[in-house]
N, C-alpha and C. Protein backbone atom coordinates (compact mmCIF):
# COMPACT_ATOMS: atom_id res chain seq x y z
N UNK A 1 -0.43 -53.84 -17.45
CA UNK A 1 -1.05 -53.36 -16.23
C UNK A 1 -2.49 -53.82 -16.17
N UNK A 2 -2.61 -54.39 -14.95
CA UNK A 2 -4.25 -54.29 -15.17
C UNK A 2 -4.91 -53.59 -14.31
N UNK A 3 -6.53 -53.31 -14.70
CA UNK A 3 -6.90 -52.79 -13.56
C UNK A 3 -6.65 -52.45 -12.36
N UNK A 4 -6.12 -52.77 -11.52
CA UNK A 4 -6.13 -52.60 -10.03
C UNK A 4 -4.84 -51.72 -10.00
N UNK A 5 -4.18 -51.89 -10.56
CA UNK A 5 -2.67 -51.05 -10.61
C UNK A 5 -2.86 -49.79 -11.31
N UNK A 6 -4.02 -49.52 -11.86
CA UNK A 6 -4.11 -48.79 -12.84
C UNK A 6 -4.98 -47.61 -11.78
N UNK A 7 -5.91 -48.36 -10.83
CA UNK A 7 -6.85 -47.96 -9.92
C UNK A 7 -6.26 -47.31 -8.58
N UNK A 8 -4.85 -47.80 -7.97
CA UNK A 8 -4.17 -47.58 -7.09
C UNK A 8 -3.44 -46.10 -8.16
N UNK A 9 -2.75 -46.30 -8.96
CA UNK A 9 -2.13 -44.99 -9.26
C UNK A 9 -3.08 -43.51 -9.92
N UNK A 10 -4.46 -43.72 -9.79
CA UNK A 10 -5.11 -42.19 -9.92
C UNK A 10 -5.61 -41.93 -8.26
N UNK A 11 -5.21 -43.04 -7.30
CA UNK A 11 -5.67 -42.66 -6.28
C UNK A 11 -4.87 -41.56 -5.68
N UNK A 12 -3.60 -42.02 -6.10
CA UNK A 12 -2.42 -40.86 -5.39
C UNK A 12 -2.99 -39.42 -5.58
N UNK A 13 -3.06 -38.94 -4.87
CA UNK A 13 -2.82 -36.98 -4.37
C UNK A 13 -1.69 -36.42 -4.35
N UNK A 14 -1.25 -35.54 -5.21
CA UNK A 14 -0.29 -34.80 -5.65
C UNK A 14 -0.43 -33.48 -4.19
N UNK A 15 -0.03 -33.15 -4.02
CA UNK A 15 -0.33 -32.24 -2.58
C UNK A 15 0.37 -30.97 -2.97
N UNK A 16 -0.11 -29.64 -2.81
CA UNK A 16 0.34 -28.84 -3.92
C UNK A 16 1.35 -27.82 -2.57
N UNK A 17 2.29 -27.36 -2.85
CA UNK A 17 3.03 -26.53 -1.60
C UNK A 17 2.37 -25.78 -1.19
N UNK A 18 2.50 -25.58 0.32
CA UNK A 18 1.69 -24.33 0.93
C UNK A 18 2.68 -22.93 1.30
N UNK A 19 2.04 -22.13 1.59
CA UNK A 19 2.52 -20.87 2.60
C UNK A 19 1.72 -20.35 3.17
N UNK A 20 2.84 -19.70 4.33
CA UNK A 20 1.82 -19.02 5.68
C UNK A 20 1.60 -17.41 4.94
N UNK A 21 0.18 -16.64 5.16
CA UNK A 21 0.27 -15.58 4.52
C UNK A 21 0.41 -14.90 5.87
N UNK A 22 1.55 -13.50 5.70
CA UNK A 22 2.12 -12.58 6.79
C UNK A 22 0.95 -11.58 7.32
N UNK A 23 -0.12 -11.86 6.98
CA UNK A 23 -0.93 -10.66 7.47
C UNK A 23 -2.27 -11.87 8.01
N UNK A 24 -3.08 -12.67 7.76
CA UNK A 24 -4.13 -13.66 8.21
C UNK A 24 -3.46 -14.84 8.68
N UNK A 25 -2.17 -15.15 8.31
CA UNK A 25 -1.51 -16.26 8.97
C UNK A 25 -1.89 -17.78 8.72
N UNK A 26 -2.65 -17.72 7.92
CA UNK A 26 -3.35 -19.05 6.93
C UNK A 26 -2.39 -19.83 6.35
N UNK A 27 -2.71 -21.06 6.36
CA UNK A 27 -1.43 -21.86 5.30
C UNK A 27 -2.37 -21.87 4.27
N UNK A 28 -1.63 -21.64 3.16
CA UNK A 28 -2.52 -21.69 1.85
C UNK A 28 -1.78 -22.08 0.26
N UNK A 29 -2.60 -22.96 -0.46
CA UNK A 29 -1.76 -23.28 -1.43
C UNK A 29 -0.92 -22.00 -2.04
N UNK A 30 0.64 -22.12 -2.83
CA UNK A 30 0.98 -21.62 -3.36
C UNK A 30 0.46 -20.70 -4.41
N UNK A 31 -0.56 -21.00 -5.28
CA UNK A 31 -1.55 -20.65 -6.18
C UNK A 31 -2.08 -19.51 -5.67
N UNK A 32 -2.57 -19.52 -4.59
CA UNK A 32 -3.10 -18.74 -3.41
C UNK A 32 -2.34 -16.98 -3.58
N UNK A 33 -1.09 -16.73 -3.71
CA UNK A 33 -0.39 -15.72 -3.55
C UNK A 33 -0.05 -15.42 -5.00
N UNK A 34 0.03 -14.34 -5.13
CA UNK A 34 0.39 -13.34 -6.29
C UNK A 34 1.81 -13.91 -6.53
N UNK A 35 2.15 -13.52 -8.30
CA UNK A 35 3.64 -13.94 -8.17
C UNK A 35 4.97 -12.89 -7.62
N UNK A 36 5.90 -12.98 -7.35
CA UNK A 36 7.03 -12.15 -7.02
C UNK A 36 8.02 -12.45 -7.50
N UNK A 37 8.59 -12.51 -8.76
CA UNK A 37 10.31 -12.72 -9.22
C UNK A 37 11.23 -12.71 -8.39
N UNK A 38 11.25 -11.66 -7.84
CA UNK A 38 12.20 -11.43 -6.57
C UNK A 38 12.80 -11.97 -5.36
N UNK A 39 11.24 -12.70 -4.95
CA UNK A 39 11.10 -13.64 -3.64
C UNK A 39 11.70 -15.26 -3.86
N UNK A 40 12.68 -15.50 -3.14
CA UNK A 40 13.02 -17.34 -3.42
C UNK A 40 11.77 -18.18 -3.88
N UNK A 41 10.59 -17.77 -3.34
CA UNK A 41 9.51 -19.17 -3.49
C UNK A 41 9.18 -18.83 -4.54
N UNK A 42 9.37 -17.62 -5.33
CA UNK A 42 8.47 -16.49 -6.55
C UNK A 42 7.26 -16.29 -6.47
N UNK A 43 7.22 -15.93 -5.17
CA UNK A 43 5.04 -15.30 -4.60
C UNK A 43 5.32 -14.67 -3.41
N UNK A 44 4.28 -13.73 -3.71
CA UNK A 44 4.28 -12.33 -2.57
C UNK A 44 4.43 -12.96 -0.89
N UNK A 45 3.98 -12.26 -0.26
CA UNK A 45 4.38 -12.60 1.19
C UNK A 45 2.87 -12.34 1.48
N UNK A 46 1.91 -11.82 1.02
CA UNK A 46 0.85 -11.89 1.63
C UNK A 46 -0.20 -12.62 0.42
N UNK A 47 -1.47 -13.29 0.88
CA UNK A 47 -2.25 -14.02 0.05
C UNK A 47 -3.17 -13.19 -0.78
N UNK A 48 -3.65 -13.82 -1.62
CA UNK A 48 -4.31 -12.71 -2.47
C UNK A 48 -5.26 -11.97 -2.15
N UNK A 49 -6.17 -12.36 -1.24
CA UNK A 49 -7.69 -11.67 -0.57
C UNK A 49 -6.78 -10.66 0.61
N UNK A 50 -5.77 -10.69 1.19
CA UNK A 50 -5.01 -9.49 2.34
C UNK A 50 -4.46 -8.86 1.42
N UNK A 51 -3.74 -9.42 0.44
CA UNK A 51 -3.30 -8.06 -0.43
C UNK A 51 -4.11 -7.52 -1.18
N UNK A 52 -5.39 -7.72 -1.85
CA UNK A 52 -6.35 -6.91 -2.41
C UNK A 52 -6.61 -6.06 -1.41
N UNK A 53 -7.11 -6.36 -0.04
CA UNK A 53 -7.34 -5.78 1.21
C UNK A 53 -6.26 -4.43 1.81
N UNK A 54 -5.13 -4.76 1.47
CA UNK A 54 -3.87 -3.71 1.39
C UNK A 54 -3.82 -3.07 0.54
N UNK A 55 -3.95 -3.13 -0.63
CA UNK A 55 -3.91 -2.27 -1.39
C UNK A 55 -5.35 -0.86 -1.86
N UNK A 56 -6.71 -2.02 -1.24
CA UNK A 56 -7.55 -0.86 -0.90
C UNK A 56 -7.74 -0.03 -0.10
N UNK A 57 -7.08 -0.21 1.70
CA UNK A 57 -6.59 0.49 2.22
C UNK A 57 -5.59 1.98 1.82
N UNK A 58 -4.44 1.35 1.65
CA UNK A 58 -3.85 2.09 0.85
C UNK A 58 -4.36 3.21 -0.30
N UNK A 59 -4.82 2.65 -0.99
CA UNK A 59 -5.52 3.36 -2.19
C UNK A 59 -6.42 4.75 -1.40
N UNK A 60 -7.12 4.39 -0.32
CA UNK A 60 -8.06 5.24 0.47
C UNK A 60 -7.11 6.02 1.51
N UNK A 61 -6.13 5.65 2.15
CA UNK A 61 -4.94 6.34 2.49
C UNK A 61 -4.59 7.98 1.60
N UNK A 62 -3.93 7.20 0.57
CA UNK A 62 -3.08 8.22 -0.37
C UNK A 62 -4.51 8.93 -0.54
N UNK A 63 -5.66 8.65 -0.84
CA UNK A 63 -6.30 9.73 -1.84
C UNK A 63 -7.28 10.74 -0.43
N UNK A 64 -6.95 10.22 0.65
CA UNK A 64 -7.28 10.84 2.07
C UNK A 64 -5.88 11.96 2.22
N UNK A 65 -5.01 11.59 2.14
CA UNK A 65 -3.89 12.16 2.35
C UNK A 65 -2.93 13.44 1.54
N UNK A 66 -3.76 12.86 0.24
CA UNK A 66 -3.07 13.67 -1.24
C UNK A 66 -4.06 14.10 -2.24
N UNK A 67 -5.51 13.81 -1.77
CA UNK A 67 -6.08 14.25 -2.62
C UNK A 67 -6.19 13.72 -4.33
N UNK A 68 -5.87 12.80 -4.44
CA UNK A 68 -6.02 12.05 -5.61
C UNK A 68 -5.66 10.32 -6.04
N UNK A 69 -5.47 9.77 -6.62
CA UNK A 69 -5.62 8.60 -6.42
C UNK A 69 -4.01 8.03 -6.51
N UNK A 70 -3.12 7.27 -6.42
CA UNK A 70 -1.80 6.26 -6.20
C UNK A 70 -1.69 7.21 -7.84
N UNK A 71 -2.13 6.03 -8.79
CA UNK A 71 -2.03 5.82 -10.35
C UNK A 71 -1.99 7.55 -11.17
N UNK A 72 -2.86 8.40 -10.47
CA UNK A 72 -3.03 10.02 -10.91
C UNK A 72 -1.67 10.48 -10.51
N UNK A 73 -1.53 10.81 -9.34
CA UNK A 73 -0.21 10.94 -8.70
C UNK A 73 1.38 10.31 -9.65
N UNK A 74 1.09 8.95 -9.59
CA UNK A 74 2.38 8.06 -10.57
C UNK A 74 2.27 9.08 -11.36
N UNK A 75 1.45 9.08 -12.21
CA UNK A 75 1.38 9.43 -13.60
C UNK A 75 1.80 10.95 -13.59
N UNK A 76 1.66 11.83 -12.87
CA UNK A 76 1.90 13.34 -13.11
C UNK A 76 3.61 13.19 -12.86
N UNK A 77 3.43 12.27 -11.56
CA UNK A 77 5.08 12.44 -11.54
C UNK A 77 6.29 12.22 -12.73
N UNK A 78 5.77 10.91 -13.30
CA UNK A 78 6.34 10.66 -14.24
C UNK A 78 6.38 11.71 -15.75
N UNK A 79 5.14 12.32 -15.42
CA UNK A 79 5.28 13.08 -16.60
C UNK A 79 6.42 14.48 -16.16
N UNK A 80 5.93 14.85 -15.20
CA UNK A 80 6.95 15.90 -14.56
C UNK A 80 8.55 15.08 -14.66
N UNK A 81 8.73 14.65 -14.27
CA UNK A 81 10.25 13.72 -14.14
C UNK A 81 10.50 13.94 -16.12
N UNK A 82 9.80 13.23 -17.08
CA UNK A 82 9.87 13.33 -18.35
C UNK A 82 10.13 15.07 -19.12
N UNK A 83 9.10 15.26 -18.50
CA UNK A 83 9.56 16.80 -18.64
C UNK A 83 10.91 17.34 -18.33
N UNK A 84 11.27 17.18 -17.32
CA UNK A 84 12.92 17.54 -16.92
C UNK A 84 13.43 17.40 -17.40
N UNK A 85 13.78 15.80 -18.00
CA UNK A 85 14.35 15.15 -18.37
C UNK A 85 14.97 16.24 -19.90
N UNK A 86 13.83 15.97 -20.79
CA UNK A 86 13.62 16.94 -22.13
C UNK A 86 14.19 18.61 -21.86
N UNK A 87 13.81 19.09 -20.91
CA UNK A 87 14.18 20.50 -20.51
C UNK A 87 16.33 20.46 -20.64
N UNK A 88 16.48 19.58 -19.53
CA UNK A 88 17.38 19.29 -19.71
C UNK A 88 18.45 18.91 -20.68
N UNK A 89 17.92 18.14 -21.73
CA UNK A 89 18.83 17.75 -22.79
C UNK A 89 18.65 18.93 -23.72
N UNK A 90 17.40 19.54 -23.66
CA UNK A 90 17.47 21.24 -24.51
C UNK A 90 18.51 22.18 -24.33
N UNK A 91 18.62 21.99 -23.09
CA UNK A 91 19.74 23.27 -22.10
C UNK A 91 21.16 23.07 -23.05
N UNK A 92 21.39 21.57 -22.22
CA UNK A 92 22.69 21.01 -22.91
C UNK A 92 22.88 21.15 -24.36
N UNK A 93 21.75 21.02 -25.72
CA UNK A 93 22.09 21.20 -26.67
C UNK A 93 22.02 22.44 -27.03
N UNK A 94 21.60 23.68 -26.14
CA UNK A 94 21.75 24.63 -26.19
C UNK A 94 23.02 25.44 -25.71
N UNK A 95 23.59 25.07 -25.10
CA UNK A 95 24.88 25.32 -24.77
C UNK A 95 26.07 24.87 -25.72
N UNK A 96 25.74 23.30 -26.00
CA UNK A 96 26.99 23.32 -27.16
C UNK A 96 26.76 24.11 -28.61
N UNK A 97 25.43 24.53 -28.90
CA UNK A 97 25.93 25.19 -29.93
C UNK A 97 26.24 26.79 -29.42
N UNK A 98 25.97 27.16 -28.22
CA UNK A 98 26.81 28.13 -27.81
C UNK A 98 28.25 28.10 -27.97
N UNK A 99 28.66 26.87 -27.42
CA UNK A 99 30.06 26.67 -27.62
C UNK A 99 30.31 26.70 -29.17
N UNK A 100 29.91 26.19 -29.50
CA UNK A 100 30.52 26.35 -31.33
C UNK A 100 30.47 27.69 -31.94
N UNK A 101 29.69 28.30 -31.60
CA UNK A 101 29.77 29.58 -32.61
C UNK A 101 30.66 30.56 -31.68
């Protein structure tokens, strides 16, 4: 190869995929959007600066609405839900050794 062939192939531009984001409507590189497993392209539906933007909304929503924050809320629930859970398998092992004796 010499030079000039060598000079023509770093000229090429690799062009990286875009998407439209559902909330600003921007085409924007792929990179651009959060990932999503779920989604065929595997990236969210909105770009990263509208979904930071959604989710601080949100965040000011719930803690307008409920008095505490998304993550406080998760968390009690889950502990409440865990709790049951335990209450529950007590009951049950409390009953079969009812049954046995």
């Amino acid at each position: 190869m010499n030079e000039e062939s060598i000079q023509l192939e770093l000229d090429i531009e690799i062009e990286e995929p875009t998407k439209q984001c559902r909330d600003c409507y921007r085409r924007k590189p792929l990179s651009g959007f959060n990932r999503d497993r779920r989604k065929t392209d595997g990236r969210q539906a909105y770009c990263r600066p509208c979904d930071n933007e959604r989710s601080r909304q949100y965040g000011e929503w719930f803690r307008r609405e409920h008095g505490t924050d998304p993550k406080s809320a998760w968390r009690a629930a889950r502990k409440a839900a865990e709790e049951a859970v335990v209450m529950r398998v007590d009951r049950l092992q409390f009953d079969l050794l009812e049954e046995a004796s």
